[in-house]
Structure formats: C-alpha cells, structure tokens
C-alpha atoms as a PDB file:
ATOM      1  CA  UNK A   1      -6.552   4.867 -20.239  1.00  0.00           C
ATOM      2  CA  UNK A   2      -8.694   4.717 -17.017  1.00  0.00           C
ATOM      3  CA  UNK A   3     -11.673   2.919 -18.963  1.00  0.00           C
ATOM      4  CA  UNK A   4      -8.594  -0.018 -19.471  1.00  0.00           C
ATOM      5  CA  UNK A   5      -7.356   0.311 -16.128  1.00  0.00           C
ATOM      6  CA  UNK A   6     -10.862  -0.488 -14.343  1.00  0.00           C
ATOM      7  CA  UNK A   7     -11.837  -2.963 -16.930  1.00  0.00           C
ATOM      8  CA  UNK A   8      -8.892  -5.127 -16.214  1.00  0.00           C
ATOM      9  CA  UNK A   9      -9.516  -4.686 -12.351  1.00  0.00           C
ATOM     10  CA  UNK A  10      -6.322  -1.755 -11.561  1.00  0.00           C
ATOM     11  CA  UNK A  11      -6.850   0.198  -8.869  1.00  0.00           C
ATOM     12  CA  UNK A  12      -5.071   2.976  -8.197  1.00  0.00           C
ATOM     13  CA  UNK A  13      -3.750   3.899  -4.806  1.00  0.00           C
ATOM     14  CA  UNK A  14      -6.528   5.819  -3.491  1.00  0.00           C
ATOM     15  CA  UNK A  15      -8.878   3.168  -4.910  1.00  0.00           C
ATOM     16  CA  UNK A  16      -7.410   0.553  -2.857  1.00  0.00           C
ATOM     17  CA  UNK A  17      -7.609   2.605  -0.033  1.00  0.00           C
ATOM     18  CA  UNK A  18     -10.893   3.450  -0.296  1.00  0.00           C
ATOM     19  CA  UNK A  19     -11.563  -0.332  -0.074  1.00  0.00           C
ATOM     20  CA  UNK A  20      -9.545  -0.530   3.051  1.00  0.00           C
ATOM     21  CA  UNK A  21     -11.390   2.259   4.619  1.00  0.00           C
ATOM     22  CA  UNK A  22     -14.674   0.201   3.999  1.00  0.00           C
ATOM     23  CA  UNK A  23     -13.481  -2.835   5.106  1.00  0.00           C
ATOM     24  CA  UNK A  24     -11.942  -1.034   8.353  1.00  0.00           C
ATOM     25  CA  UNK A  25     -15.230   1.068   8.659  1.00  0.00           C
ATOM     26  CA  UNK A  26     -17.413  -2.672   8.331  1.00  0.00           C
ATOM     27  CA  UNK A  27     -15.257  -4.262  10.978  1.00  0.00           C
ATOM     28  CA  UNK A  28     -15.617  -1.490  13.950  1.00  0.00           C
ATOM     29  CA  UNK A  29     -19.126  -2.067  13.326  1.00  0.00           C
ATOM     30  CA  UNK A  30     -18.988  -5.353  13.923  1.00  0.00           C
ATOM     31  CA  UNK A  31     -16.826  -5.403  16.951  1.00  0.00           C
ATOM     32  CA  UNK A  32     -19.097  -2.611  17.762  1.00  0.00           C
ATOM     33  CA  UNK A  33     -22.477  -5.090  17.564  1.00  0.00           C
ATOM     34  CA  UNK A  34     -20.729  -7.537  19.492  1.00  0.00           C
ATOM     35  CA  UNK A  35     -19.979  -5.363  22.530  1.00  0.00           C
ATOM     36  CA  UNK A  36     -15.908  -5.209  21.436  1.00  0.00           C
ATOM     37  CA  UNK A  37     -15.759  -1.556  22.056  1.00  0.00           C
ATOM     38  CA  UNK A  38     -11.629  -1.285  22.219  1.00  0.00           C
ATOM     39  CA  UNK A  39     -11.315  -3.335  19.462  1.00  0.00           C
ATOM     40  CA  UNK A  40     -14.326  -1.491  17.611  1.00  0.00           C
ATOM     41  CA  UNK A  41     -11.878   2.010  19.093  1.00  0.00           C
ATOM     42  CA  UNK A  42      -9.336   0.368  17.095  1.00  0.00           C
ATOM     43  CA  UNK A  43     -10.683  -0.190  13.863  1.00  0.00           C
ATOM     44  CA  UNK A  44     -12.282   3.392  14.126  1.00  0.00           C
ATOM     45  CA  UNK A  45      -8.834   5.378  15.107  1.00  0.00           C
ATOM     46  CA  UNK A  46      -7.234   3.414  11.975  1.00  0.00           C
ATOM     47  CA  UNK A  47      -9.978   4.306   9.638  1.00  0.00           C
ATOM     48  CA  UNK A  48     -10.144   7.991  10.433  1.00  0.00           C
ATOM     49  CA  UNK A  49      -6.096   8.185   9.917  1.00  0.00           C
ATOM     50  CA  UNK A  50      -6.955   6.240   6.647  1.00  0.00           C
ATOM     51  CA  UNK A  51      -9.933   8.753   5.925  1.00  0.00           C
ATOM     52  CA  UNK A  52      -7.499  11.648   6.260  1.00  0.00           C
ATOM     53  CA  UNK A  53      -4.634  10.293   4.427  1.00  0.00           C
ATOM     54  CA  UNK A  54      -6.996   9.781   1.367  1.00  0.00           C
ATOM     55  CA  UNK A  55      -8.436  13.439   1.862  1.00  0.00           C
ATOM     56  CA  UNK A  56      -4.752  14.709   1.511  1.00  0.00           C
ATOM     57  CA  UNK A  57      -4.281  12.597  -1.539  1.00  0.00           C
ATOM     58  CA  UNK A  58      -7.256  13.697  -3.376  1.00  0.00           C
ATOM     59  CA  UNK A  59      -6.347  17.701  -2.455  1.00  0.00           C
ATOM     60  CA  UNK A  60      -2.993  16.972  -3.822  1.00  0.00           C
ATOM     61  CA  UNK A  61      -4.294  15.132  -6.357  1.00  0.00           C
ATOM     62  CA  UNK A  62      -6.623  18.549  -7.531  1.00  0.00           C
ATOM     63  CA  UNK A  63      -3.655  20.606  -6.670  1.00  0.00           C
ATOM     64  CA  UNK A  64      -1.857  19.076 -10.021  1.00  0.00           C
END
C-alpha cells in the first residue's frame, strides 16, 4: 500500500513534516546569509520544536 501511496504523491504526516523541517531549516539559512539573525533565531527555534516533534513520532511510531 505504501508503493501506491508515494506513487500518487501521499504523504504521510511525518513526511510532510519532514518537508517543513527542510523548508524551515533552508530559510534560517537564508536569513542567516543575509545578516537577519532574529529572524534566522526564528526559523531555527521552530525547526528544532519541529525536529523533536518528528523524533517523538517516529519512537512512537517503532513503539507499535
């Protein structure tokens, strides 16, 4: 079922959140570069909470 799931483009939760993270992790870089560093603080602080909620979701996810 997960070979139809990515072929059609599903993602599950952690997926998509995974994609977040990157996208949160690409931005404080960014803001970073340009010399931003609250806003680059920002991004960072939201993509370590992200980081651990997917950590906790993947444990659980074992845990099953």
């Amino acid at each position: 079922m997960k070979w139809f799931m990515k072929m059609f483009g599903f993602k599950s939760g952690i997926e998509k959140k995974k994609d977040k993270l990157k996208k949160l992790q690409d931005k404080a870089f960014q803001a970073q570069r340009n010399g931003n560093l609250r806003l680059a603080g920002k991004y960072f602080l939201e993509a370590e909470n992200l980081e651990t909620e997917i950590i906790d979701e993947e444990l659980n996810n074992e845990n099953r």
